[in-house]
C-alpha atoms as a PDB file:
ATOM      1  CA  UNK A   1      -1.729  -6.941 -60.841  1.00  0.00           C
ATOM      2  CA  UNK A   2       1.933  -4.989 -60.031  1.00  0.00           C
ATOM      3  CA  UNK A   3       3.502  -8.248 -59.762  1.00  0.00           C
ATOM      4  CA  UNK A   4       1.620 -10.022 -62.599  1.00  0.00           C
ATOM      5  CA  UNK A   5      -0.836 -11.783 -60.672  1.00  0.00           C
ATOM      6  CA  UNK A   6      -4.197 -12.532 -62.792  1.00  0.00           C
ATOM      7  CA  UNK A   7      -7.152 -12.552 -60.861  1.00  0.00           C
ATOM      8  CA  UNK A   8     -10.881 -12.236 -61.662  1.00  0.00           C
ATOM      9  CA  UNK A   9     -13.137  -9.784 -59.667  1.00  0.00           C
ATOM     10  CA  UNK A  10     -17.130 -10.873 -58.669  1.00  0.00           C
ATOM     11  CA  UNK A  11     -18.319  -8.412 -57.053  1.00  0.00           C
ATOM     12  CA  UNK A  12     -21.476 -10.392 -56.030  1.00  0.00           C
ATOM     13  CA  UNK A  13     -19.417 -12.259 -53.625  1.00  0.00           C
ATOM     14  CA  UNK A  14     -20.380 -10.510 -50.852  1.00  0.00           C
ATOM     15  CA  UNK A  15     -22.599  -7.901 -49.852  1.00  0.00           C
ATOM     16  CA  UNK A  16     -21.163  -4.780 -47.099  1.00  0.00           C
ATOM     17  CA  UNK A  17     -24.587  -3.666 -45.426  1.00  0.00           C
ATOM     18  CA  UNK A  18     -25.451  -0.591 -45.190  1.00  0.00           C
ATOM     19  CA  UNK A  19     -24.129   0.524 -48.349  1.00  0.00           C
ATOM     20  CA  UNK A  20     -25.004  -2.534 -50.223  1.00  0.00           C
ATOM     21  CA  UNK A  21     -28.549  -2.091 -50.197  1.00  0.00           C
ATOM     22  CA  UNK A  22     -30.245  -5.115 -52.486  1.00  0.00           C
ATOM     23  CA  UNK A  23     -29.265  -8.426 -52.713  1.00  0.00           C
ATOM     24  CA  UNK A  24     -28.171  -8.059 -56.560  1.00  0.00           C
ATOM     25  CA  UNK A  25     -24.914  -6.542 -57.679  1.00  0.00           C
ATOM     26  CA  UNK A  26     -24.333  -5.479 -61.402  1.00  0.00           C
ATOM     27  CA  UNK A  27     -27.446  -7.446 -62.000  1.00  0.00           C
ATOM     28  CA  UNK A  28     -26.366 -10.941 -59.964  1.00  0.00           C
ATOM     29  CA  UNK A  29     -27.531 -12.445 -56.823  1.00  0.00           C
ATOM     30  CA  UNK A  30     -24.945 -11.605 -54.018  1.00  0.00           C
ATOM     31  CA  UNK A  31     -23.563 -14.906 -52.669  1.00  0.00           C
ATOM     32  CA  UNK A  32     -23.040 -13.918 -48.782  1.00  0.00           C
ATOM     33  CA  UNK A  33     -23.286 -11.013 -46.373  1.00  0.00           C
ATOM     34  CA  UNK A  34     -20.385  -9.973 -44.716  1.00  0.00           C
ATOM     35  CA  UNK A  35     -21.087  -7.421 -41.921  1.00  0.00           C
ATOM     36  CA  UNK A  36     -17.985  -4.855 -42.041  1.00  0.00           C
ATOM     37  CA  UNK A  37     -18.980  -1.892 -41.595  1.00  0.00           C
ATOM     38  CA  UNK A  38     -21.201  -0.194 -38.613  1.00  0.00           C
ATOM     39  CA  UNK A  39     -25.572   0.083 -39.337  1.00  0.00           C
ATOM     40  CA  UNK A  40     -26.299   3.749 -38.185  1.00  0.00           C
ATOM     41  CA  UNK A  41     -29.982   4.857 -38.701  1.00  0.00           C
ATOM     42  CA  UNK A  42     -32.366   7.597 -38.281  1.00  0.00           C
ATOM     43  CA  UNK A  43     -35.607   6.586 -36.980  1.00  0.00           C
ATOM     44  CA  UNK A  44     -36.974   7.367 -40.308  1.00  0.00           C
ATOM     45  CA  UNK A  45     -34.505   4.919 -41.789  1.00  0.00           C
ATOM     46  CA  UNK A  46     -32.250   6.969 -43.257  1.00  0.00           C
ATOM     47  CA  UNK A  47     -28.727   6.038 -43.287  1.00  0.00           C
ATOM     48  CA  UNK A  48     -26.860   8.222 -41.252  1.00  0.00           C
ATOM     49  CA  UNK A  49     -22.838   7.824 -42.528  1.00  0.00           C
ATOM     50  CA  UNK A  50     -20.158   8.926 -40.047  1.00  0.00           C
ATOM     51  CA  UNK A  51     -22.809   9.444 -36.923  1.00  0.00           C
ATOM     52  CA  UNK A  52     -24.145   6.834 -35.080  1.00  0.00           C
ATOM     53  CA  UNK A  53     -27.953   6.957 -35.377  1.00  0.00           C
ATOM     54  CA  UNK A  54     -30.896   6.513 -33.155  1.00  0.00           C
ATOM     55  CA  UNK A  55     -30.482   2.692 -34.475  1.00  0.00           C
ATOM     56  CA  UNK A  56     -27.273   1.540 -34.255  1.00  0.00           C
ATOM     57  CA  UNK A  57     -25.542  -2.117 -34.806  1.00  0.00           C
ATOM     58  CA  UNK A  58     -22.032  -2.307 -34.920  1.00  0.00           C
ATOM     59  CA  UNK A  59     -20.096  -5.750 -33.811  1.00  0.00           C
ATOM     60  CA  UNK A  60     -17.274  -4.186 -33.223  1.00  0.00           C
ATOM     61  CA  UNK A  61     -19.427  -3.228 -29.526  1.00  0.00           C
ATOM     62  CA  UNK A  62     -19.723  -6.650 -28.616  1.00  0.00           C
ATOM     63  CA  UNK A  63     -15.923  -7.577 -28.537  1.00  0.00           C
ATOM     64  CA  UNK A  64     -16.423  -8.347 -24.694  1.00  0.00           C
ATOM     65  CA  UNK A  65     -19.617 -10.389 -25.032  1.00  0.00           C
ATOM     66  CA  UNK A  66     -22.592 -11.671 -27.075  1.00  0.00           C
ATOM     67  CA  UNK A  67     -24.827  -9.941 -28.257  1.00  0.00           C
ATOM     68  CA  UNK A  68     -28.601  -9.989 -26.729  1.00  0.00           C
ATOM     69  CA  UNK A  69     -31.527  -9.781 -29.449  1.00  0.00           C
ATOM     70  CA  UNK A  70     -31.203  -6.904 -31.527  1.00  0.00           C
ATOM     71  CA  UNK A  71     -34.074  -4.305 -32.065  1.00  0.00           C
ATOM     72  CA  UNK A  72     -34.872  -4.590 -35.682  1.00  0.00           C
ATOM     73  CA  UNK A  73     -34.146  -1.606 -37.893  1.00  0.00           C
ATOM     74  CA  UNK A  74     -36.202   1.457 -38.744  1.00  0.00           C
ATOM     75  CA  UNK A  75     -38.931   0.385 -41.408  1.00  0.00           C
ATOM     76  CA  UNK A  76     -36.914   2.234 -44.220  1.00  0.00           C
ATOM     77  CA  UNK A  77     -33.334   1.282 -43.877  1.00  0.00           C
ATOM     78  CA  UNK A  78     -32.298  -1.345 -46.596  1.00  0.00           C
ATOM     79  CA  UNK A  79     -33.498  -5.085 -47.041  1.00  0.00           C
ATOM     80  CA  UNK A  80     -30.199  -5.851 -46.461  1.00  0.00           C
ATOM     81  CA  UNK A  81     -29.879  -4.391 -42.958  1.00  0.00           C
ATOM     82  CA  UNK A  82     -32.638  -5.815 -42.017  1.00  0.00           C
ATOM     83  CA  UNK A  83     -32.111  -9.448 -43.520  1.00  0.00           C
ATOM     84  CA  UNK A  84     -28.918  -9.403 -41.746  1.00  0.00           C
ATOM     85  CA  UNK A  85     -30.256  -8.238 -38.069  1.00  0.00           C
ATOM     86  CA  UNK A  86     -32.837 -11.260 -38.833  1.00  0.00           C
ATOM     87  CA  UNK A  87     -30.255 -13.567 -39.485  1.00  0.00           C
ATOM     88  CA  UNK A  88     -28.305 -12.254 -36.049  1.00  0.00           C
ATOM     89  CA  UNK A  89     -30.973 -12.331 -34.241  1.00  0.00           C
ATOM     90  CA  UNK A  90     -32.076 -16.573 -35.734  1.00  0.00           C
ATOM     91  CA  UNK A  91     -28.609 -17.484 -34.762  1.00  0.00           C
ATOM     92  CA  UNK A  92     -28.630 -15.942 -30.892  1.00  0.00           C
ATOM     93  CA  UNK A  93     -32.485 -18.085 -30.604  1.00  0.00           C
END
């Protein structure tokens, strides 16, 4: 936009578990997750921002190797956690 540049925003594009937490944004189905940011959760499934939790996913701990099957989230944190630990977890079967 400094230079000029038009562009259009959609903000559905992509959803950034944890703090996207449903699968609509401004009323429109997200397109794609995209899994930036660490999953920290109390066991009550709470998020817990800045500390890791007693559930934890973050890829950035499996730069060495694969992951194994990951324990599903607490039964509270977000949908979208928990789609995207399914999805993982479909693609290492």
């Amino acid at each position: 936009a400094q230079v000029g540049v038009q562009y259009d925003l959609y903000p559905e594009m992509a959803l950034q578990p944890p703090w996207d937490t449903s699968f609509r944004i401004k009323g429109k189905d997200a397109y794609m997750i995209h899994y930036t940011y660490g999953d920290d959760f109390d066991d009550d499934g709470r998020f817990t921002p800045g500390k890791v939790g007693s559930w934890h996913f973050d890829k950035r701990d499996y730069m060495g190797q694969a992951p194994g099957k990951i324990k599903p989230p607490p039964r509270g944190a977000n949908v979208v956690v928990h789609r995207l630990i399914e999805m993982i977890n479909t693609a290492i079967d």
